[in-house]
Every structure is written in C-alpha cells, then in structure tokens.
C-alpha atoms as a PDB file:
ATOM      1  CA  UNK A   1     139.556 128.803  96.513  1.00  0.00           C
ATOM      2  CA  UNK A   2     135.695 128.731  96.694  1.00  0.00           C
ATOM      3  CA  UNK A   3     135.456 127.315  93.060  1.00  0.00           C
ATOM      4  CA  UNK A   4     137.761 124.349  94.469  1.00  0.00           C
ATOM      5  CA  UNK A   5     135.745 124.295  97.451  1.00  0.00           C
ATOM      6  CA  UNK A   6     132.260 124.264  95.580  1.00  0.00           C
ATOM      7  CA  UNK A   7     133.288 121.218  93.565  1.00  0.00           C
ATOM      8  CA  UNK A   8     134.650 119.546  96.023  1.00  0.00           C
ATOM      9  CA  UNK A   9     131.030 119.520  97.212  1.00  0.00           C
ATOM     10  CA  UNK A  10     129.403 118.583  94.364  1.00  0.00           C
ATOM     11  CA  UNK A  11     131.753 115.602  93.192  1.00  0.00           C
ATOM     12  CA  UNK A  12     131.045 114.217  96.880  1.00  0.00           C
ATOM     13  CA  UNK A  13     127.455 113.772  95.855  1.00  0.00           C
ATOM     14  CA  UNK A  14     127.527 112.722  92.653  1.00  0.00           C
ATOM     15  CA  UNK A  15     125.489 109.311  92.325  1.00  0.00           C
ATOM     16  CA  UNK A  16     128.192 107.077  91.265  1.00  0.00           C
ATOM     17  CA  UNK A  17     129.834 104.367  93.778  1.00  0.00           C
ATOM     18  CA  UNK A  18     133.342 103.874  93.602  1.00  0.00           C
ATOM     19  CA  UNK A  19     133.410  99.399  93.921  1.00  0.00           C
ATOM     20  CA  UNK A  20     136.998  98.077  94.810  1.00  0.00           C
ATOM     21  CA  UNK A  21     138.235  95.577  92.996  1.00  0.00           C
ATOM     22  CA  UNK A  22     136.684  92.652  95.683  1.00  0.00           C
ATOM     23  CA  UNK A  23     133.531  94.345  94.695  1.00  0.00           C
ATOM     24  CA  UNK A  24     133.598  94.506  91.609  1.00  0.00           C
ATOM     25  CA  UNK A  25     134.626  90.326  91.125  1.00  0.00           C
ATOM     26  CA  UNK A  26     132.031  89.551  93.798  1.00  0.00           C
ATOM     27  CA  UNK A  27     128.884  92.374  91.725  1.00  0.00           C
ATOM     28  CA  UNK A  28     130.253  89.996  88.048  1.00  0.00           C
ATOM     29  CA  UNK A  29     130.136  86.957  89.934  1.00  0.00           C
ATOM     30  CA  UNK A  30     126.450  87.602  90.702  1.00  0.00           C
ATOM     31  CA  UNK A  31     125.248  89.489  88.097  1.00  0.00           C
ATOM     32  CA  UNK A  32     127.100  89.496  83.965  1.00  0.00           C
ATOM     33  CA  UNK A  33     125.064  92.664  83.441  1.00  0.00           C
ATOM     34  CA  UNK A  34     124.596  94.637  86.434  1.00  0.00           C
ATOM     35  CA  UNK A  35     122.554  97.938  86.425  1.00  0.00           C
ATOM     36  CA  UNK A  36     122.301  99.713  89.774  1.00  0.00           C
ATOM     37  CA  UNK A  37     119.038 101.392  88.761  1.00  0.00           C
ATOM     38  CA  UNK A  38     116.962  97.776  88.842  1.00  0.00           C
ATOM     39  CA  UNK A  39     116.388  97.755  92.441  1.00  0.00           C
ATOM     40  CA  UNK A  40     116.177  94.158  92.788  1.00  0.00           C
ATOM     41  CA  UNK A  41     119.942  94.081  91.463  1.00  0.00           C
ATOM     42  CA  UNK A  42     121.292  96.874  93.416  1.00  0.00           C
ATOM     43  CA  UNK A  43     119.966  95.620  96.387  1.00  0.00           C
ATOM     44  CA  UNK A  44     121.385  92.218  96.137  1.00  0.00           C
ATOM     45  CA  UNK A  45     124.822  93.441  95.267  1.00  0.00           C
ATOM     46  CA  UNK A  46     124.392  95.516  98.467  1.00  0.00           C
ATOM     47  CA  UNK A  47     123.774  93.121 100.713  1.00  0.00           C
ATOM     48  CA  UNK A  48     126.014  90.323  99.413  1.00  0.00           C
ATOM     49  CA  UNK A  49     129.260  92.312  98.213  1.00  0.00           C
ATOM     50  CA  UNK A  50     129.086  95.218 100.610  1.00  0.00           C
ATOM     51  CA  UNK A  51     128.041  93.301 103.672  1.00  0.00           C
ATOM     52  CA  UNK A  52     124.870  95.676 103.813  1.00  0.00           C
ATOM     53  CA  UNK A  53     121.511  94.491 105.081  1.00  0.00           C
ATOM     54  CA  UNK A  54     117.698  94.697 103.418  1.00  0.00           C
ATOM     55  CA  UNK A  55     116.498  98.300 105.209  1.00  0.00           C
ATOM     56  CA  UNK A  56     119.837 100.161 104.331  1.00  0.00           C
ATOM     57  CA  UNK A  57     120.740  98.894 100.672  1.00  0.00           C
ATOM     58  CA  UNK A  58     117.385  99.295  99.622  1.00  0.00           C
ATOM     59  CA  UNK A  59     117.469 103.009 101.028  1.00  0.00           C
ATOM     60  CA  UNK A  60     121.003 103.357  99.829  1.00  0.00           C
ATOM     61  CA  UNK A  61     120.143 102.116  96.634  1.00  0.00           C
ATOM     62  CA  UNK A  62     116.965 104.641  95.835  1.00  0.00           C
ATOM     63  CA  UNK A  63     118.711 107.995  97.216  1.00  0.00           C
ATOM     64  CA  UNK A  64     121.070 106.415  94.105  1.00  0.00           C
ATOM     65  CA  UNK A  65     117.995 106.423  91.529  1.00  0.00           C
ATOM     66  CA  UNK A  66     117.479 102.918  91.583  1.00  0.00           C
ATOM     67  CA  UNK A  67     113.696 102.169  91.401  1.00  0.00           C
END
C-alpha cells in the first residue's frame, strides 16, 4: 500500500504534459518540431493551444525545465 501510494506521488510530478488530441493538432499546426524546453516555443503553445496567458505559461513552462 505505501509503495502504491509513494508512486502515485511521484508519477503526479513527473515533468511531462499529457496534450489531448485538440492540443496536440493545434502545438503541429504551430510548430513541425516542437520542444517544450525552448521557452519561446513552450510559451507560445501555452498561450495559444491551452488558452493560457504570458505570466502563467512562462512560469508553467520553467517549473517544466524550459529555459
């Protein structure tokens, strides 16, 4: 039980983002090779295919690695 719990914690903060399929049409109509750890890129997807805005993509998208 606390091995199931334990990785149940550490899966929720893995690093990667689960897109839905909308996203992910929207992230290749934008971008043919996206990589989430240019900031300029990750940021753009952010704000355009998840509805985000400037202040919390780019926040989002460095606690992600992006730099």
């Amino acid at each position: 039980m606390v091995l199931a719990l334990l990785a149940l914690g550490l899966s929720a903060c893995s690093q990667e983002v689960e897109y839905t399929p909308e996203q992910r049409s929207c992230i290749a109509q934008h971008y043919s090779n996206y990589d989430p750890k240019q900031i300029n890129q990750c940021v753009d997807v952010c704000r355009i295919c998840m509805k985000g805005n400037v202040v919390t993509c780019n926040t989002s998208c460095r606690l992600r690695g992006a730099s």
